[in-house]
N, C-alpha and C. Protein backbone atom coordinates (compact mmCIF):
# COMPACT_ATOMS: atom_id res chain seq x y z
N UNK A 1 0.84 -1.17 0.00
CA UNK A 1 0.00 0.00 0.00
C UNK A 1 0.88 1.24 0.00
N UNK A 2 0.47 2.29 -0.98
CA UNK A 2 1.49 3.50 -1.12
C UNK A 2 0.45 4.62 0.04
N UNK A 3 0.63 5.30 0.80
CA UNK A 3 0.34 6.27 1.36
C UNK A 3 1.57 7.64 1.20
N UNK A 4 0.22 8.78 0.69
CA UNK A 4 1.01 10.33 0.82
C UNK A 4 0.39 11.27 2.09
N UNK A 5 1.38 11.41 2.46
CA UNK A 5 1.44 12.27 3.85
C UNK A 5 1.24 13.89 2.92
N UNK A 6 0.53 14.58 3.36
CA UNK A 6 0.76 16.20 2.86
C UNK A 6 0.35 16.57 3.83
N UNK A 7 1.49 17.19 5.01
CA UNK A 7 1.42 17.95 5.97
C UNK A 7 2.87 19.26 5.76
N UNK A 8 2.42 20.60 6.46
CA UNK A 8 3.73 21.01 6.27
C UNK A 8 4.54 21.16 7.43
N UNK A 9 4.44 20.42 8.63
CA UNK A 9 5.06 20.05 9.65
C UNK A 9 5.77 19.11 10.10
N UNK A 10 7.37 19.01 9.64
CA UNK A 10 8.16 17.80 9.28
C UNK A 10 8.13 17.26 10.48
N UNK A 11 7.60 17.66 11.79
CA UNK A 11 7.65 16.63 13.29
C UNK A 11 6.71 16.07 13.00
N UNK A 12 5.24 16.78 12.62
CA UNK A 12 4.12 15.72 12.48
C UNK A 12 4.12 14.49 11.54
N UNK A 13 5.00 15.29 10.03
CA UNK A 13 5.04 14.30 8.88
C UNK A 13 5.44 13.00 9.69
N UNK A 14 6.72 13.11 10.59
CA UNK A 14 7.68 11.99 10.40
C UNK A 14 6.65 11.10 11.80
N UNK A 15 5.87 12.02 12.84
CA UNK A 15 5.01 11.15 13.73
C UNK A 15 4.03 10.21 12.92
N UNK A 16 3.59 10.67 12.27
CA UNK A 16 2.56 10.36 10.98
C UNK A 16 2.82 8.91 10.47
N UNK A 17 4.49 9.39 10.17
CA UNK A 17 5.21 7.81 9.38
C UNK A 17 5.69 6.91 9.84
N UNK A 18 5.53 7.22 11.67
CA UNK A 18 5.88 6.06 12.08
C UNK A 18 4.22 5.21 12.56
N UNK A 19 3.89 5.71 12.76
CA UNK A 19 2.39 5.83 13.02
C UNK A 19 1.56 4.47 11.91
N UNK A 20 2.37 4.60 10.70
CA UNK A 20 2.07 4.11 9.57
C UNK A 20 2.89 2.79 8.76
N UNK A 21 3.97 3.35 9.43
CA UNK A 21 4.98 2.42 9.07
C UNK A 21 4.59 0.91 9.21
N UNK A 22 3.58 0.10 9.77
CA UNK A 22 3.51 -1.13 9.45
C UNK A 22 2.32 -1.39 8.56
N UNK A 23 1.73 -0.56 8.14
CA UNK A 23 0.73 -0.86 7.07
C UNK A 23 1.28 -0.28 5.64
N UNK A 24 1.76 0.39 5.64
CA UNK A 24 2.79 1.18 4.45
C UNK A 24 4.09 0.29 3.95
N UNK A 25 3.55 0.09 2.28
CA UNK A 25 4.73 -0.49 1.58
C UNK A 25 5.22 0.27 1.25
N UNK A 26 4.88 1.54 1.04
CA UNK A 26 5.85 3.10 0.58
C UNK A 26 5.39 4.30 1.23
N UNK A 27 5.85 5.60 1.28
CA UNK A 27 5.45 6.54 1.96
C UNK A 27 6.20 7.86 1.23
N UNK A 28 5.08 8.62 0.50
CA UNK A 28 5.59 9.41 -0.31
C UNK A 28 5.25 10.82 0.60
N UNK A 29 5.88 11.88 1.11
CA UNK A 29 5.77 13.08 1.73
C UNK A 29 5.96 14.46 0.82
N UNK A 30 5.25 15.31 1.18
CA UNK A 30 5.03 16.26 0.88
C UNK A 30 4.44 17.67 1.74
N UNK A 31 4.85 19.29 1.76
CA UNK A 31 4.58 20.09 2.82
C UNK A 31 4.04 21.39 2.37
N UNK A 32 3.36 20.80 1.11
CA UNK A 32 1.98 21.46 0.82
C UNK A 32 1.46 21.24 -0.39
N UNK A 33 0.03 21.86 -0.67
CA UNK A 33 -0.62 21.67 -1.20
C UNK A 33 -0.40 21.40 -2.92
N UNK A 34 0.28 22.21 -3.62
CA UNK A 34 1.11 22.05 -4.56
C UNK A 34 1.92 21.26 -4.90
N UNK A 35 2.49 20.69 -3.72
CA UNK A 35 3.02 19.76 -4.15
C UNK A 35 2.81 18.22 -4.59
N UNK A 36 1.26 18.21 -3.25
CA UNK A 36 0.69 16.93 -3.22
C UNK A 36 0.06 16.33 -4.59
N UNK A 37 -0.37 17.52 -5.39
CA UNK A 37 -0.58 17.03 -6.62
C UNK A 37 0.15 16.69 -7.32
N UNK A 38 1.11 16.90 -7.78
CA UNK A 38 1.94 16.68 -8.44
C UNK A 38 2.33 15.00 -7.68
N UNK A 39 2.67 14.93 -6.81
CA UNK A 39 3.22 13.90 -6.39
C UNK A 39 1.56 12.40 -6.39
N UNK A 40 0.76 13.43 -6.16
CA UNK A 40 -0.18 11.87 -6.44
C UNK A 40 -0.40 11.63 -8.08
N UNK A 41 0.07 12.43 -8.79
CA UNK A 41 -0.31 11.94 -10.03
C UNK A 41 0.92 11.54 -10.67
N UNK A 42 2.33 11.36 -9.73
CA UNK A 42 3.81 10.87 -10.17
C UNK A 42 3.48 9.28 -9.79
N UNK A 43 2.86 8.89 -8.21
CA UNK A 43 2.69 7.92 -7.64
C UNK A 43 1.67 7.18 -7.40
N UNK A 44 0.19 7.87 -7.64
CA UNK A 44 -0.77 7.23 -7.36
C UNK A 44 -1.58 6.67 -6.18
N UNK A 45 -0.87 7.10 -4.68
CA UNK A 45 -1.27 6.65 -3.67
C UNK A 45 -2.68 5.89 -3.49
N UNK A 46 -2.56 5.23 -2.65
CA UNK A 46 -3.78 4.18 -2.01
C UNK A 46 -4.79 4.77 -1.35
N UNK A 47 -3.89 5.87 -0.63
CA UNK A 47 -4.43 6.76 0.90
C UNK A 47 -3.43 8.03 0.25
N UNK A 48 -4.28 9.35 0.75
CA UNK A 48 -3.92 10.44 1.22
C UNK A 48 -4.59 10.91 2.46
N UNK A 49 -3.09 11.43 3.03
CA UNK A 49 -3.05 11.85 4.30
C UNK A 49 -3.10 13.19 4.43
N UNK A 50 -4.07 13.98 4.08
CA UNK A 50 -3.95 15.73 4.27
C UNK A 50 -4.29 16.41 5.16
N UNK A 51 -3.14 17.48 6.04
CA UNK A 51 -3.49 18.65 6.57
C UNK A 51 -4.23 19.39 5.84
N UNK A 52 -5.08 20.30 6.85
CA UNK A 52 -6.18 21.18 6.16
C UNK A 52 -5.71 22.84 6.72
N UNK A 53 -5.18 22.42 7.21
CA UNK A 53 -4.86 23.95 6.73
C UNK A 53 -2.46 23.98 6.67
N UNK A 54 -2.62 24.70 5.46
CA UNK A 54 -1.37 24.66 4.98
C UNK A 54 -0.94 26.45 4.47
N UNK A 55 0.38 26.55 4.48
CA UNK A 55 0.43 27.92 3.79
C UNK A 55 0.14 27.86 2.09
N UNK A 56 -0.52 28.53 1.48
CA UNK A 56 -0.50 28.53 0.03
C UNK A 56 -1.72 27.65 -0.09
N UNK A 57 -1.25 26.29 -1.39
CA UNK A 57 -2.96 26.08 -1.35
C UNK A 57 -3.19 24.96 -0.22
N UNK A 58 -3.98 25.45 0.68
CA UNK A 58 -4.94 24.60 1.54
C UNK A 58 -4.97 23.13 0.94
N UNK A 59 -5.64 22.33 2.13
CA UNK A 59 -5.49 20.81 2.00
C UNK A 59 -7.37 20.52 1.48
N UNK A 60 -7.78 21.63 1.41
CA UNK A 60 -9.28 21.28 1.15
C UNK A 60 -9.19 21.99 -0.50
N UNK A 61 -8.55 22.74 -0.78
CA UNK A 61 -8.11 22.88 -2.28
C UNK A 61 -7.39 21.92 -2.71
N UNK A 62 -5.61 21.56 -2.50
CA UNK A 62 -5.40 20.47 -2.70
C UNK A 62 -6.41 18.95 -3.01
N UNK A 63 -6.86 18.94 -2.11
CA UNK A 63 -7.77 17.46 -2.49
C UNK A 63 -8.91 17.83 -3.43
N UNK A 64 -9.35 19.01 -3.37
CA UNK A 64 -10.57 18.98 -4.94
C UNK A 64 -9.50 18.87 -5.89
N UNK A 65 -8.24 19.49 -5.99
CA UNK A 65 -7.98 19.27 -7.35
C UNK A 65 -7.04 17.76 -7.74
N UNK A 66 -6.59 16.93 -6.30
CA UNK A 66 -6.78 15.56 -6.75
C UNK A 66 -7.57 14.94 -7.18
N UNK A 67 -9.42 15.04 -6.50
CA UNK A 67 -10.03 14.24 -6.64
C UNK A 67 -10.41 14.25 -8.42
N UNK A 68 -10.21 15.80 -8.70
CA UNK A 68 -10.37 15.87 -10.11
C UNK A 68 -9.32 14.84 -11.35
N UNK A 69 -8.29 15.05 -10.77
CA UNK A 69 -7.05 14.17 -11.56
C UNK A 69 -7.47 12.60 -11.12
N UNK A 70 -7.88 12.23 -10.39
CA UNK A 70 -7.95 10.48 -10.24
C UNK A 70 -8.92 10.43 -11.32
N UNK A 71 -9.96 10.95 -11.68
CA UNK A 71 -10.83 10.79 -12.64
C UNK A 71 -9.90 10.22 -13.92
């Protein structure tokens, strides 16, 4: 199972990944919104993991414009 973390708080990211670490065959990170797209449509994750509030674009923007790209 691939899980993406998009938080922009590298203490939480890495609490997050251990948190995860036994259900996770990969763990792709990212520390905002901009980026997460890009990276779910490089990798495809199983699960996304999003903060909702981020500097720049938000995690509730971010995910409309994933949910648009999985289409």
């Amino acid at each position: 199972m691939t899980i993406l973390i998009v938080e922009d708080n590298p203490t939480v990211r890495r609490l997050i990944r251990r948190a995860i670490s036994d259900i996770a065959d990969s763990v792709i990170e990212c520390e905002d919104g901009a980026d997460s797209l890009r990276a779910y449509i490089a990798h495809r994750p199983n699960i996304v993991l999003m903060d909702v509030r981020m500097p720049g674009m938000d995690g509730l923007a971010a995910t409309r414009k994933i949910g648009r790209a999985h289409v």
